[in-house]
PDB file of N, CA and C in Angstrom:
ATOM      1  N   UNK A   1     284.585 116.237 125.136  1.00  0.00           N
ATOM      2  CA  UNK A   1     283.286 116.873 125.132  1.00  0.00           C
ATOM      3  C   UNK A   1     283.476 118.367 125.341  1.00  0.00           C
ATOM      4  N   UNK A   2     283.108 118.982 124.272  1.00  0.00           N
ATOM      5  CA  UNK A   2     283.179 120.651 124.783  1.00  0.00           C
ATOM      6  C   UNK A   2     281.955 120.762 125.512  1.00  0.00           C
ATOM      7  N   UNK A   3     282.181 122.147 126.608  1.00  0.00           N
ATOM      8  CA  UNK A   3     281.515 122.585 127.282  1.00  0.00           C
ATOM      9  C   UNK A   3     281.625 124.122 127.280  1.00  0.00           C
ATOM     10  N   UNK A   4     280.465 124.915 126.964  1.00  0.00           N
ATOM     11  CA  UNK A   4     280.664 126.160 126.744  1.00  0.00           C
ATOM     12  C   UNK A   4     281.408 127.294 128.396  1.00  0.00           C
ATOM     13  N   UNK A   5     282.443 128.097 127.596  1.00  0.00           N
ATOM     14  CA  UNK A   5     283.098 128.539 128.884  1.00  0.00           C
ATOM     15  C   UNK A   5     282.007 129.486 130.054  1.00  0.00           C
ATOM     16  N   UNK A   6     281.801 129.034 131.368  1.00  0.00           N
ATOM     17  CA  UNK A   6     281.261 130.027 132.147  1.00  0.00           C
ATOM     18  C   UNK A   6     280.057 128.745 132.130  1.00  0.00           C
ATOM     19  N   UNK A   7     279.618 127.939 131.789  1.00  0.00           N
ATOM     20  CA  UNK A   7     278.304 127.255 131.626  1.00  0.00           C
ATOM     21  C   UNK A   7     278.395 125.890 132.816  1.00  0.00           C
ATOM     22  N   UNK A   8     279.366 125.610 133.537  1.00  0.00           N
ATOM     23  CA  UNK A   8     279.190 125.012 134.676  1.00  0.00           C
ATOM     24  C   UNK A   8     280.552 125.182 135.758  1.00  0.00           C
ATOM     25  N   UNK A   9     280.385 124.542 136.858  1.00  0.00           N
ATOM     26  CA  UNK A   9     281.431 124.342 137.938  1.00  0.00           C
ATOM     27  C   UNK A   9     282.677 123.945 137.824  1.00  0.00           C
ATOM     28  N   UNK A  10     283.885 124.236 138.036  1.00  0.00           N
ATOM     29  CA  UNK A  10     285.311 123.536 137.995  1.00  0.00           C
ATOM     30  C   UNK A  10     285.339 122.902 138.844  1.00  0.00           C
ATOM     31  N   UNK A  11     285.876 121.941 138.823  1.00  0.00           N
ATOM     32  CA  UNK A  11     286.468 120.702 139.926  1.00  0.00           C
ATOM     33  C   UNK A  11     287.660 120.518 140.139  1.00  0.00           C
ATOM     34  N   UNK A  12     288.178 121.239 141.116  1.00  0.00           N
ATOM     35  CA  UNK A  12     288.993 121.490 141.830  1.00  0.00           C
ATOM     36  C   UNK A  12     289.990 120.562 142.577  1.00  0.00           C
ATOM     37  N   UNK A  13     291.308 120.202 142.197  1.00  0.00           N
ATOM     38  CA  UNK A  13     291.466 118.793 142.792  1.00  0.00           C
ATOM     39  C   UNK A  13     293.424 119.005 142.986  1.00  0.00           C
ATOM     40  N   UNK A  14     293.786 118.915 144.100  1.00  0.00           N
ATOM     41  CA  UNK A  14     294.935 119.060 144.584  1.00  0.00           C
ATOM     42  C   UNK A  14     295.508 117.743 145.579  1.00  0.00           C
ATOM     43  N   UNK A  15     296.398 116.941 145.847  1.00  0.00           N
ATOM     44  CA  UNK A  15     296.739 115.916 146.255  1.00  0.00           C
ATOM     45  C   UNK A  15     298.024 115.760 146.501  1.00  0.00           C
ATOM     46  N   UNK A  16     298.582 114.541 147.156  1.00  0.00           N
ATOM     47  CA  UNK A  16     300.024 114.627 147.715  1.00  0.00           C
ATOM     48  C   UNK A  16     300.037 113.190 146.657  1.00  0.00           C
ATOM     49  N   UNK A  17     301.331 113.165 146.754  1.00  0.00           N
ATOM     50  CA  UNK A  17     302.052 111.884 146.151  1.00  0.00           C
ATOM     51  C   UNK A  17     303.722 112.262 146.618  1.00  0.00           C
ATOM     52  N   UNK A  18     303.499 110.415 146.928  1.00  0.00           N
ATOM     53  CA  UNK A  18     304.907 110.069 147.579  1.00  0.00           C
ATOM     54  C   UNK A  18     305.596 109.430 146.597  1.00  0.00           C
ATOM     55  N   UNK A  19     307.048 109.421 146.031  1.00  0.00           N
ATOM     56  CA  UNK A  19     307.821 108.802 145.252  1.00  0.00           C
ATOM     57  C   UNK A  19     307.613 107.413 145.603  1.00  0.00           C
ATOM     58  N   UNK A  20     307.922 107.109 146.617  1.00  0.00           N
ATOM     59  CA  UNK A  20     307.525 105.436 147.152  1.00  0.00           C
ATOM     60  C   UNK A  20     306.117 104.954 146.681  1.00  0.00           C
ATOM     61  N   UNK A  21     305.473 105.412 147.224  1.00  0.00           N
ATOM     62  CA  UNK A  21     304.161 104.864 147.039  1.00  0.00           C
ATOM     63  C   UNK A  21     302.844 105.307 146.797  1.00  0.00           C
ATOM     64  N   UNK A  22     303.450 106.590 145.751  1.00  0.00           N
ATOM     65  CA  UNK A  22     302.130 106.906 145.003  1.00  0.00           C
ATOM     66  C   UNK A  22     301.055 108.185 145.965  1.00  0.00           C
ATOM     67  N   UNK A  23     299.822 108.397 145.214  1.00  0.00           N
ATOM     68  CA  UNK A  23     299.076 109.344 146.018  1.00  0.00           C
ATOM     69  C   UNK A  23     298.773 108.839 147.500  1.00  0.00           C
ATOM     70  N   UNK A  24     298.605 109.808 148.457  1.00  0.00           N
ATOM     71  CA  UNK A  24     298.991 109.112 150.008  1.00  0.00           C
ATOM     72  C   UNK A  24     297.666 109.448 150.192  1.00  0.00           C
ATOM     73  N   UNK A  25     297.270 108.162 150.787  1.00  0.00           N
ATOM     74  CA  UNK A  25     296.009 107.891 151.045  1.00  0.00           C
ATOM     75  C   UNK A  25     295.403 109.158 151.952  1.00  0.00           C
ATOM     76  N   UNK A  26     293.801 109.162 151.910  1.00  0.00           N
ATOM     77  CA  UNK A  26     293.150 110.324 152.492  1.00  0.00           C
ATOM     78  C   UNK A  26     293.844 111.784 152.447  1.00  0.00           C
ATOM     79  N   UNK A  27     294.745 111.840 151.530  1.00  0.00           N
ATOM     80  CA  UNK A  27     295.122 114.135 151.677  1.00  0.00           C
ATOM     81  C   UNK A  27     294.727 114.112 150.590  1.00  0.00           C
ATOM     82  N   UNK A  28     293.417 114.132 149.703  1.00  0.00           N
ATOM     83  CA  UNK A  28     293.087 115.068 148.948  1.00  0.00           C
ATOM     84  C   UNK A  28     292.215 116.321 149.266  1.00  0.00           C
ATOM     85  N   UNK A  29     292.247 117.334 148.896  1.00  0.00           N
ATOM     86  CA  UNK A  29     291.499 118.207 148.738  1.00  0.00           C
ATOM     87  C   UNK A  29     290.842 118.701 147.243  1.00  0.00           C
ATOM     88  N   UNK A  30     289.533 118.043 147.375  1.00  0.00           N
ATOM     89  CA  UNK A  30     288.735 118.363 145.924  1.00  0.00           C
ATOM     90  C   UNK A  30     287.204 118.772 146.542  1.00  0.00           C
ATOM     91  N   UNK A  31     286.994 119.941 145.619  1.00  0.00           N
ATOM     92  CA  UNK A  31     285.574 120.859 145.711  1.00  0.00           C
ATOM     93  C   UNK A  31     285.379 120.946 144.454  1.00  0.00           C
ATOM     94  N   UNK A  32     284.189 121.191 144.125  1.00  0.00           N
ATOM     95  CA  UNK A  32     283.533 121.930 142.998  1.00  0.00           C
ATOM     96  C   UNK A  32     283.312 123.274 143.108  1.00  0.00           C
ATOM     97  N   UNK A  33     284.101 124.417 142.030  1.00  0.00           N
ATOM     98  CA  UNK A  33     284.036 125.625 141.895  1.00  0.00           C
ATOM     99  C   UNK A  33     282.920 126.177 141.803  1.00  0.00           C
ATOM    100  N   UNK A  34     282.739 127.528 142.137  1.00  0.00           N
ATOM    101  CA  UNK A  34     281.653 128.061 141.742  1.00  0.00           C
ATOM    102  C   UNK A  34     281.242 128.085 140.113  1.00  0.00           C
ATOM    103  N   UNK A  35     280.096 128.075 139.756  1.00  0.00           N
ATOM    104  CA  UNK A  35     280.157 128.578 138.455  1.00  0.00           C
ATOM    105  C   UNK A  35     280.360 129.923 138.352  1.00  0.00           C
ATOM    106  N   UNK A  36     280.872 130.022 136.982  1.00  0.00           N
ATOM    107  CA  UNK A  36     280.742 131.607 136.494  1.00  0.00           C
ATOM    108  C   UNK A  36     282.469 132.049 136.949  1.00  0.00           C
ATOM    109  N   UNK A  37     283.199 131.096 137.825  1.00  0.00           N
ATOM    110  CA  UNK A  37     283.952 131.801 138.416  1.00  0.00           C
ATOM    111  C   UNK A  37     285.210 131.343 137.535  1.00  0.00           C
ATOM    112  N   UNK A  38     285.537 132.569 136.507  1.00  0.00           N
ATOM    113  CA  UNK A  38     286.713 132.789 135.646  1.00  0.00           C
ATOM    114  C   UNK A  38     288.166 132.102 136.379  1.00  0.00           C
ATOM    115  N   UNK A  39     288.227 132.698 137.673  1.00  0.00           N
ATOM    116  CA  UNK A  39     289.920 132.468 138.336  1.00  0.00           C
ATOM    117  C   UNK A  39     289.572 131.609 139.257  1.00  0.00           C
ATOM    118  N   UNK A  40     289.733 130.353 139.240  1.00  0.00           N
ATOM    119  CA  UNK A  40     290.269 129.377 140.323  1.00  0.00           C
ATOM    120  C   UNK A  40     290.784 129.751 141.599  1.00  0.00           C
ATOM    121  N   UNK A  41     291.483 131.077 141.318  1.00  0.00           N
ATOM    122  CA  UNK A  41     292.611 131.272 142.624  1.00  0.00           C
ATOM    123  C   UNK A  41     291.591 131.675 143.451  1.00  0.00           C
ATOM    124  N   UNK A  42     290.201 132.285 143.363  1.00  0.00           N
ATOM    125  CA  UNK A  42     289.386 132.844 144.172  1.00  0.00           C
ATOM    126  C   UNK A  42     289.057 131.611 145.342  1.00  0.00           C
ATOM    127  N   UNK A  43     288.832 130.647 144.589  1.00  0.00           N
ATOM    128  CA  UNK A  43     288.370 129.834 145.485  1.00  0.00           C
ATOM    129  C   UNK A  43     289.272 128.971 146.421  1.00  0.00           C
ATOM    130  N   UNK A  44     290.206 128.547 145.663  1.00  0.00           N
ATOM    131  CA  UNK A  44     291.593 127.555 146.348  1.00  0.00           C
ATOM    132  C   UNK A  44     292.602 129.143 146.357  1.00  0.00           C
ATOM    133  N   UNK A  45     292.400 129.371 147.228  1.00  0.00           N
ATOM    134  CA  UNK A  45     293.153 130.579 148.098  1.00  0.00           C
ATOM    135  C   UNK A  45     294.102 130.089 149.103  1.00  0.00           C
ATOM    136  N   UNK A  46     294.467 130.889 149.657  1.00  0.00           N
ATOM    137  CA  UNK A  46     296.051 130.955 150.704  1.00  0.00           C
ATOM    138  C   UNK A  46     295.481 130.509 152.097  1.00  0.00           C
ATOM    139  N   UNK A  47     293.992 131.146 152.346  1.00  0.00           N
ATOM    140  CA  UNK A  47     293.359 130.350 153.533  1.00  0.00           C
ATOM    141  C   UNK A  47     292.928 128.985 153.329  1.00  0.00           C
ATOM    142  N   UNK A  48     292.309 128.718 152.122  1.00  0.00           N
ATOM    143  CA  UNK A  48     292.367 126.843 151.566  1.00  0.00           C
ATOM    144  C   UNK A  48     293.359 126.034 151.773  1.00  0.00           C
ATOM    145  N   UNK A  49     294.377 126.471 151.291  1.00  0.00           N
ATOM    146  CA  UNK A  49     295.119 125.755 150.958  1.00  0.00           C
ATOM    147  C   UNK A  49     296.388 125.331 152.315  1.00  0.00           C
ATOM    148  N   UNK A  50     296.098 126.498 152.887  1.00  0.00           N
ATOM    149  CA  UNK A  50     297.176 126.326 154.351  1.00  0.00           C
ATOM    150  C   UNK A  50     296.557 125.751 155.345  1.00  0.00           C
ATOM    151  N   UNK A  51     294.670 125.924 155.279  1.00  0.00           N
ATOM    152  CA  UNK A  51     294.247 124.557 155.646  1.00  0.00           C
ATOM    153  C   UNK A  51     294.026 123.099 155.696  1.00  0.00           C
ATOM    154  N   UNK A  52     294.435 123.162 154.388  1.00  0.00           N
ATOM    155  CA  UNK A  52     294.414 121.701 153.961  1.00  0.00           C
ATOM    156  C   UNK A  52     296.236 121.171 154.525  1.00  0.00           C
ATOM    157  N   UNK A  53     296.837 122.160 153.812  1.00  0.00           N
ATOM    158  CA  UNK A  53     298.052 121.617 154.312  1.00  0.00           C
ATOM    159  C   UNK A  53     298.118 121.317 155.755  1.00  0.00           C
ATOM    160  N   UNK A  54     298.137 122.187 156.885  1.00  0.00           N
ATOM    161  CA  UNK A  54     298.339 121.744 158.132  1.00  0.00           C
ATOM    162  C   UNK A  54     297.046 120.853 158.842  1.00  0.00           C
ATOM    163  N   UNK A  55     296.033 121.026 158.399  1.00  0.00           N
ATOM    164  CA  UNK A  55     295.049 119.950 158.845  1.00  0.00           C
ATOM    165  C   UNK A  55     295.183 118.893 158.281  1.00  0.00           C
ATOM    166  N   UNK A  56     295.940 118.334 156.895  1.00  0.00           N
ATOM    167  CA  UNK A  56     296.109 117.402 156.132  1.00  0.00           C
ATOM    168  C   UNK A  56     297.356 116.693 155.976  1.00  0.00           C
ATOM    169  N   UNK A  57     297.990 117.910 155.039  1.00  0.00           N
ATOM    170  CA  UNK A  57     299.009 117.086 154.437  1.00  0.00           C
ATOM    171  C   UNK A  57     300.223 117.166 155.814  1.00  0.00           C
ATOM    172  N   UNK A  58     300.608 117.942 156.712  1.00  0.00           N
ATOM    173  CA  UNK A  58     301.832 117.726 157.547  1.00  0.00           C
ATOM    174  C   UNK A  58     301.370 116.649 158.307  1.00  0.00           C
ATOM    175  N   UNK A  59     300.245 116.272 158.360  1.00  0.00           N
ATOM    176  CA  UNK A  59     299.419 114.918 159.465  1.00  0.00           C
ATOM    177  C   UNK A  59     300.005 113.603 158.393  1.00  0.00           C
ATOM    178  N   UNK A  60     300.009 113.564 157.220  1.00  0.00           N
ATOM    179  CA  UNK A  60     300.037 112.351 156.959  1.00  0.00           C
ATOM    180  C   UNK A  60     301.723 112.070 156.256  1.00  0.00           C
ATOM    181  N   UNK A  61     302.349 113.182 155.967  1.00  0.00           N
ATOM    182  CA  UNK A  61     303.917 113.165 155.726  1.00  0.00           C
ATOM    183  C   UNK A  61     304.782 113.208 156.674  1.00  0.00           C
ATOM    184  N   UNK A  62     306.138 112.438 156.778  1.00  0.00           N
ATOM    185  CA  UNK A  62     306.938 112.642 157.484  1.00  0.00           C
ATOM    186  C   UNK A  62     308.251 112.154 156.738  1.00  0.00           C
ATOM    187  N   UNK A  63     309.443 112.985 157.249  1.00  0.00           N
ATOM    188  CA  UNK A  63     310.270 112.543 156.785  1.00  0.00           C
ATOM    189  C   UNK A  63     310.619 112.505 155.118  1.00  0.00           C
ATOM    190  N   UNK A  64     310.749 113.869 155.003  1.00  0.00           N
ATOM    191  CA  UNK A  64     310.866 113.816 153.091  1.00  0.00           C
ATOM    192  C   UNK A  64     310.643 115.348 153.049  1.00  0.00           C
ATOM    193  N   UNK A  65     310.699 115.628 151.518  1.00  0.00           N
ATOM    194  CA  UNK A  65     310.663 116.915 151.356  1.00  0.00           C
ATOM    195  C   UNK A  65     309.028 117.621 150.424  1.00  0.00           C
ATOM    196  N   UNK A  66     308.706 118.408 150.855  1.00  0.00           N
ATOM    197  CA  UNK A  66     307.327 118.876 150.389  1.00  0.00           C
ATOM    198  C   UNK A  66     307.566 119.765 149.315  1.00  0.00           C
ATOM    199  N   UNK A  67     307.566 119.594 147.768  1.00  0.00           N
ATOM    200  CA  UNK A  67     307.729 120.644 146.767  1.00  0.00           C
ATOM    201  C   UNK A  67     306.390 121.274 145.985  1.00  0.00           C
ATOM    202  N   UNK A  68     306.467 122.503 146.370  1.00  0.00           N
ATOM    203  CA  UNK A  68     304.883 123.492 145.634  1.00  0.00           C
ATOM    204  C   UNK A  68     305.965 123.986 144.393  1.00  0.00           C
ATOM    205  N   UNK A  69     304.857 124.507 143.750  1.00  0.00           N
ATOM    206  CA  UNK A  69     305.299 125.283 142.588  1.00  0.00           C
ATOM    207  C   UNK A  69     304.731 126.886 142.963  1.00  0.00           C
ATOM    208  N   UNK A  70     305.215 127.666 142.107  1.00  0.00           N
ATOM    209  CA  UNK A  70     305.049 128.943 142.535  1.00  0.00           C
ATOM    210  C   UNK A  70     303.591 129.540 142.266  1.00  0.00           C
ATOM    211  N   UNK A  71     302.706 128.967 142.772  1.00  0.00           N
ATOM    212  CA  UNK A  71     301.347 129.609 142.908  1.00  0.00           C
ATOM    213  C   UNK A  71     300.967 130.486 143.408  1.00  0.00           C
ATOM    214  N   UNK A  72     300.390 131.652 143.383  1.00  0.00           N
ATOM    215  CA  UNK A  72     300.548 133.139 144.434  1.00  0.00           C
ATOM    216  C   UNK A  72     299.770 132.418 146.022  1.00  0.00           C
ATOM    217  N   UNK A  73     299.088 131.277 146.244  1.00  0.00           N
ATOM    218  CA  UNK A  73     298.809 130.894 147.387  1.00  0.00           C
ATOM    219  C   UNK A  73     299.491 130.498 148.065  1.00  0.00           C
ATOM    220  N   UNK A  74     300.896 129.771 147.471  1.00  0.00           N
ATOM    221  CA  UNK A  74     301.818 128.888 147.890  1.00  0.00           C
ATOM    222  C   UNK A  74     302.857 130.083 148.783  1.00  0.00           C
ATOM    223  N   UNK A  75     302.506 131.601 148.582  1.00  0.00           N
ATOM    224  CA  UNK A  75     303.777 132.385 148.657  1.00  0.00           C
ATOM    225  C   UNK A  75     303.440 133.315 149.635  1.00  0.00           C
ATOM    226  N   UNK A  76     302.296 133.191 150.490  1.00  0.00           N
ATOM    227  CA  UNK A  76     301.776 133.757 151.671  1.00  0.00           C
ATOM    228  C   UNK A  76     302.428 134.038 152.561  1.00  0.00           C
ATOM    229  N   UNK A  77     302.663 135.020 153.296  1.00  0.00           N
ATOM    230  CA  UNK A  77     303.900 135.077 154.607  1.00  0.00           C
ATOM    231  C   UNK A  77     302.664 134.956 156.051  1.00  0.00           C
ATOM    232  N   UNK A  78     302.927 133.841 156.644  1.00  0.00           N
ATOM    233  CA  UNK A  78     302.591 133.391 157.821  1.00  0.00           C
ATOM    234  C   UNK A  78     303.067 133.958 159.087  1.00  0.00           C
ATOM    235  N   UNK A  79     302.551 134.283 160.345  1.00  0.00           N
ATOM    236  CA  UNK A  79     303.476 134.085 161.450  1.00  0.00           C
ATOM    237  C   UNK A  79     303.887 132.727 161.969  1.00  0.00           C
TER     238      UNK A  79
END
C-alpha cells in the first residue's frame, strides 16, 4: 500500500533476540513517530535508547554478548 511521504506516523520498533530462543520476551521498545518527522533519529535518540537499554534490555540478558550496529545513538560517550 503506498502512503504519501510526510502523510502519517512511523512506527518505531527495536527489540532483543536471543540465538537460543528467539525475541526475549517483554524488551521491546515500540512508539509511534511523530508525523511530519523526516529523521527517525530525532525521536529514538541516545537518551531513548540508553533508556530502554538499562531499564530493559541489561534486566532481561545475561550471560552473552550484546551486538548494535553503528547508529550515531549507539556511539554516545557515557560516564
Amino acid at each position: 500500500m503506498q502512503v504519501p511521504p510526510g502523510k502519517c506516523g512511523r512506527l518505531i520498533v527495536t527489540h532483543v533476540r536471543s540465538r537460543e530462543t528467539g525475541l526475549v520476551a517483554d524488551a521491546a521498545l515500540v512508539f509511534i513517530g511523530q508525523k511530519g518527522s523526516g529523521d527517525y533519529h530525532k525521536e529514538i535518540c541516545s537518551e531513548v535508547w540508553l533508556k530502554w537499554l538499562e531499564e530493559t534490555v541489561l534486566l532481561k540478558v545475561s550471560g552473552g554478548v550484546l551486538v548494535f550496529h553503528r547508529a550515531p545513538y549507539h556511539l554516545v560517550l557515557t560516564p
